[in-house]
N, C-alpha and C. Protein backbone atom coordinates (compact mmCIF):
# COMPACT_ATOMS: atom_id res chain seq x y z
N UNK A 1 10.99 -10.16 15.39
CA UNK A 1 11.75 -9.20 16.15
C UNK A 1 12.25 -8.07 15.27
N UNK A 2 12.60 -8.31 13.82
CA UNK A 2 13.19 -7.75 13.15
C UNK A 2 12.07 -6.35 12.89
N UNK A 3 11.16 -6.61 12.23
CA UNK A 3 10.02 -5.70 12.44
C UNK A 3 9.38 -5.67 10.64
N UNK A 4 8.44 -5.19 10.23
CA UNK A 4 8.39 -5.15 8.54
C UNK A 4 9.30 -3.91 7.42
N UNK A 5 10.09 -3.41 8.26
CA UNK A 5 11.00 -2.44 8.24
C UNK A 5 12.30 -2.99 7.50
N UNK A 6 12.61 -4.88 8.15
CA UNK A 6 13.96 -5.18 7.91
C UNK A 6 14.27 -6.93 7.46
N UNK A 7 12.70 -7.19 6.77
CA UNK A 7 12.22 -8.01 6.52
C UNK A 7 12.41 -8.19 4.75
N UNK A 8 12.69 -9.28 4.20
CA UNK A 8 12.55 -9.68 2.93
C UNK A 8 12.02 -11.02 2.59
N UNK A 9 12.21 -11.25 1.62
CA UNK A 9 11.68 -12.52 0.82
C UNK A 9 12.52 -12.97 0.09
N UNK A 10 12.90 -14.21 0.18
CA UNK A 10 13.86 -15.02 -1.10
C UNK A 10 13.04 -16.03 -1.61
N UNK A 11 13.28 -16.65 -2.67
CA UNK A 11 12.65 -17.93 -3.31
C UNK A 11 13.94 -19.08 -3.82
N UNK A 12 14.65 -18.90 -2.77
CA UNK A 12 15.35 -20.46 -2.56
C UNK A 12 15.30 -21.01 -1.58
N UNK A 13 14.88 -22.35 -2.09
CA UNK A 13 14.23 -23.53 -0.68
C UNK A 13 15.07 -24.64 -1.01
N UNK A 14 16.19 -23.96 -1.69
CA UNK A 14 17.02 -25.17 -1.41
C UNK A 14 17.59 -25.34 0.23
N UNK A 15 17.71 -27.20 0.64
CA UNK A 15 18.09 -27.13 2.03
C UNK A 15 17.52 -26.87 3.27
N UNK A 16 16.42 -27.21 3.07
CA UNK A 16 14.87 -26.75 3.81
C UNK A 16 14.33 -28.16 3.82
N UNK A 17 14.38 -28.98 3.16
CA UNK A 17 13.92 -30.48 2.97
C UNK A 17 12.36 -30.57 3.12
N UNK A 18 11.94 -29.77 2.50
CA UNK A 18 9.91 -29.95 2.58
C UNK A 18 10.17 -29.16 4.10
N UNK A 19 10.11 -28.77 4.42
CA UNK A 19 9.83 -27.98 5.72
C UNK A 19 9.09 -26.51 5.51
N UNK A 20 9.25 -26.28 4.56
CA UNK A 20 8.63 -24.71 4.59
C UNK A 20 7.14 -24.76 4.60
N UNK A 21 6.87 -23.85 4.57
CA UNK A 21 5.13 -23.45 4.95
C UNK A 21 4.05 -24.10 4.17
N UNK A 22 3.19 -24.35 4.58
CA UNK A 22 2.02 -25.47 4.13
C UNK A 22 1.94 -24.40 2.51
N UNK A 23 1.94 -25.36 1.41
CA UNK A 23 1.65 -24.36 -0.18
C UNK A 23 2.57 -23.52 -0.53
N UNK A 24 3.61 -23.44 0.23
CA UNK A 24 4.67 -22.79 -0.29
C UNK A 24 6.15 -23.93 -0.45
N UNK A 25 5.99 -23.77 -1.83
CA UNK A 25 6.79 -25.22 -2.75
C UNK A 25 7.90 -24.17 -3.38
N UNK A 26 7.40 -23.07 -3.48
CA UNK A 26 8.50 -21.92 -4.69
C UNK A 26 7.80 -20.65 -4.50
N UNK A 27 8.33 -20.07 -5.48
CA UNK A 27 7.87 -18.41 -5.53
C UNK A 27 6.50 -17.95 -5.92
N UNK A 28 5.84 -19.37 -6.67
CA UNK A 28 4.60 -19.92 -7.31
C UNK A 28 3.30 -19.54 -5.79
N UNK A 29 4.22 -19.82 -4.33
CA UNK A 29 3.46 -19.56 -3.43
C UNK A 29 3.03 -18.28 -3.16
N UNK A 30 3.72 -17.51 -3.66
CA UNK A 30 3.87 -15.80 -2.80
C UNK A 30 2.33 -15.34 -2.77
N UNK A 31 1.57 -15.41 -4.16
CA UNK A 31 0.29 -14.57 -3.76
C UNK A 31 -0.45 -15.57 -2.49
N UNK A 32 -0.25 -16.31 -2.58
CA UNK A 32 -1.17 -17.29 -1.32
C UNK A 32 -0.49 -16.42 0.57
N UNK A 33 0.78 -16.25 0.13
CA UNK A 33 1.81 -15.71 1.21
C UNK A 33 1.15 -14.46 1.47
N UNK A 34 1.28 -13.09 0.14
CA UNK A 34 0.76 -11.86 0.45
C UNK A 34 -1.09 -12.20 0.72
N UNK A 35 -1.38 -12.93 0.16
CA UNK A 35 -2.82 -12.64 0.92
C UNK A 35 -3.00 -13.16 2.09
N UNK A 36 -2.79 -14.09 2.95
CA UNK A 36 -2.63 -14.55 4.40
C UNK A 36 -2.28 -12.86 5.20
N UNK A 37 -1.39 -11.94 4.25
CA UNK A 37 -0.57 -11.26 5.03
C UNK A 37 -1.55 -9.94 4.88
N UNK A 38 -1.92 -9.48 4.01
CA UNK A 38 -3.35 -8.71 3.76
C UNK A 38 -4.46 -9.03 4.81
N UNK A 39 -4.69 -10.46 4.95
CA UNK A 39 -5.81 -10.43 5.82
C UNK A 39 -5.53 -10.44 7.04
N UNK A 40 -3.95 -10.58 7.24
CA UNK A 40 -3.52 -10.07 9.48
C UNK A 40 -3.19 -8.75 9.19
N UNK A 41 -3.63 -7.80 8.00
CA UNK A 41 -3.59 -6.33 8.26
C UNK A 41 -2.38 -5.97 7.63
N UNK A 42 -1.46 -6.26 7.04
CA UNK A 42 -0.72 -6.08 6.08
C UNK A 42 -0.94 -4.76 5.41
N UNK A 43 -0.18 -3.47 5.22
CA UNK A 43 -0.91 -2.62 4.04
C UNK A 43 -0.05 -2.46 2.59
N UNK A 44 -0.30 -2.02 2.31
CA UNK A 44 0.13 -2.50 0.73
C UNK A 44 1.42 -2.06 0.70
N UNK A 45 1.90 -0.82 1.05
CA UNK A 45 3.73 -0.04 1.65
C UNK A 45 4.06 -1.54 2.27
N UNK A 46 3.72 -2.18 3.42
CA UNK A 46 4.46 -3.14 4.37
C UNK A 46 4.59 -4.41 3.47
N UNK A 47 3.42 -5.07 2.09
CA UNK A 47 3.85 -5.76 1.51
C UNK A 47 5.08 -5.28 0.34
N UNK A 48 4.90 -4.13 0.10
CA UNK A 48 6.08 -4.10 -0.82
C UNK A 48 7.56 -3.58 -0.27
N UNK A 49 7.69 -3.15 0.60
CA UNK A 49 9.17 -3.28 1.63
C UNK A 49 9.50 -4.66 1.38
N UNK A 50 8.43 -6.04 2.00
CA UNK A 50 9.05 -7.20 1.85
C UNK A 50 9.36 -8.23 0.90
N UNK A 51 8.83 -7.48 -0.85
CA UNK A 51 8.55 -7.83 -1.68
C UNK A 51 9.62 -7.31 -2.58
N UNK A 52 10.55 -6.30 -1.63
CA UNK A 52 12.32 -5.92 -2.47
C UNK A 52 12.15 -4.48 -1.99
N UNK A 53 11.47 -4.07 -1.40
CA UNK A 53 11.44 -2.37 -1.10
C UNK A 53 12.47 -2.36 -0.27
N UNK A 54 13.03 -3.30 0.68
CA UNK A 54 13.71 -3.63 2.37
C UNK A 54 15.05 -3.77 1.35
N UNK A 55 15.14 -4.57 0.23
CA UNK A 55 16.72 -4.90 0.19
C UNK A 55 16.92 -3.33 -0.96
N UNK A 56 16.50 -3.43 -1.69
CA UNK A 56 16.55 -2.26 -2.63
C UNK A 56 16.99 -0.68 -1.51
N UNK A 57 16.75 -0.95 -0.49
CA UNK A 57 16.43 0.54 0.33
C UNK A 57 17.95 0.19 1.03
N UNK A 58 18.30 -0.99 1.31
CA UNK A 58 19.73 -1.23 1.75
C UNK A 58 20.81 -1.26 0.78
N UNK A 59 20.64 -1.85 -0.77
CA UNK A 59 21.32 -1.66 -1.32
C UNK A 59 21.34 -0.30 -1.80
N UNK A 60 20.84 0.43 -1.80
CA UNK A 60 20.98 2.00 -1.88
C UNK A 60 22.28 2.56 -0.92
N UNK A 61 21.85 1.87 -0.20
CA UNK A 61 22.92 2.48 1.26
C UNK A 61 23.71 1.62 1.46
N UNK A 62 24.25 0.81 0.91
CA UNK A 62 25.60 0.13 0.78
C UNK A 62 26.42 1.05 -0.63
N UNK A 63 25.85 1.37 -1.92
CA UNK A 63 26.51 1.61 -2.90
C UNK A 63 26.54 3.60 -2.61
N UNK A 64 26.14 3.93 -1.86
CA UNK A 64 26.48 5.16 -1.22
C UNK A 64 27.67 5.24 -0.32
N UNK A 65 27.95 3.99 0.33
CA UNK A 65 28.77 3.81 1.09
C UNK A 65 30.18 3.47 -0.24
N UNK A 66 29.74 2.74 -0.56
CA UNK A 66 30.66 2.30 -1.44
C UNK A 66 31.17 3.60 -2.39
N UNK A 67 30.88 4.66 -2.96
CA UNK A 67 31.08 5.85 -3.70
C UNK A 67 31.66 6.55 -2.68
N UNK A 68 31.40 6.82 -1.41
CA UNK A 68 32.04 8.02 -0.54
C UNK A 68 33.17 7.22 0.06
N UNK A 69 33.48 5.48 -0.20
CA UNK A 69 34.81 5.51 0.36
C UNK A 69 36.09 4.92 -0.87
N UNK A 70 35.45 5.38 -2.01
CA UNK A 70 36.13 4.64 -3.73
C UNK A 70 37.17 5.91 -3.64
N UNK A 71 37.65 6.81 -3.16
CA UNK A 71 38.75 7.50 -3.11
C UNK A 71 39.76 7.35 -2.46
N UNK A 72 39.35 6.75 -1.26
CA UNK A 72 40.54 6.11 -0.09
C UNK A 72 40.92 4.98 -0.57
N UNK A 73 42.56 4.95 -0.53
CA UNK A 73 43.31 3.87 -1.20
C UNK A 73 43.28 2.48 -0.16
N UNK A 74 43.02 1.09 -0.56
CA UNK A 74 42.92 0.09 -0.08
C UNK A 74 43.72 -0.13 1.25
N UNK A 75 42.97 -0.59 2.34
CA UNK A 75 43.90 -1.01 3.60
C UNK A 75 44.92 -2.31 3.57
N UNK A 76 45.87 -2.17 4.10
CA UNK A 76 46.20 -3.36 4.11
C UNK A 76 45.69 -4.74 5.40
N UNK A 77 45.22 -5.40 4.97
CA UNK A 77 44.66 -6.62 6.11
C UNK A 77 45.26 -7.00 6.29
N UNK A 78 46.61 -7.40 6.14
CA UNK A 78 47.62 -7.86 6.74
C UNK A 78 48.28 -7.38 7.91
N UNK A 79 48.79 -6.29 7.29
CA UNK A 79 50.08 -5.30 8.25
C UNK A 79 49.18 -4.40 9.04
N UNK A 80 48.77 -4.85 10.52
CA UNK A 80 48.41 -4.15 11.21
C UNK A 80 49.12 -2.96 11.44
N UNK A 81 50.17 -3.30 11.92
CA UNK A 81 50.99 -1.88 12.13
C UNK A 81 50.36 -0.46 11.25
N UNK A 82 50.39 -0.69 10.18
CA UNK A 82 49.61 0.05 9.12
C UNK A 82 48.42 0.86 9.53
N UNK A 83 47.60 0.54 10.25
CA UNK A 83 46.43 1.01 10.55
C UNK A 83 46.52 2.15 11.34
């Protein structure tokens, strides 16, 4: 649903209990992963979005966020009134 736009990859299987995908044991799996994904048409931009292009492109835009609001002095979470 998400789309290859908003998609990533991690390599912790901790808590998964053998459940994950047939040959995928660790990160040791991924080229077996990107080529399955090459051959349903995958293009090489859509494997590398999910290969850190997707979080890299968000963390961009979190630490932008984070610089345009490092001048405004801390809210208080407590004291609604405050707000």
């Amino acid at each position: 649903m998400a789309g290859r736009d908003h998609v990533g990859l991690g390599g912790d299987y901790d808590g998964i209990n053998g459940t994950g995908p047939q040959g995928m044991t660790g990160v040791d799996g991924y080229p077996l992963l990107f080529a399955e994904l090459a051959r349903r048409g995958w293009s090489d931009a859509d494997m590398a979005r999910l290969a850190g292009g997707n979080m890299l492109r968000v963390m961009d835009t979190v630490d932008a966020i984070a610089r345009s609001l490092s001048a405004l002095p801390p809210g208080d979470a407590i004291d609604i009134a405050s707000r």
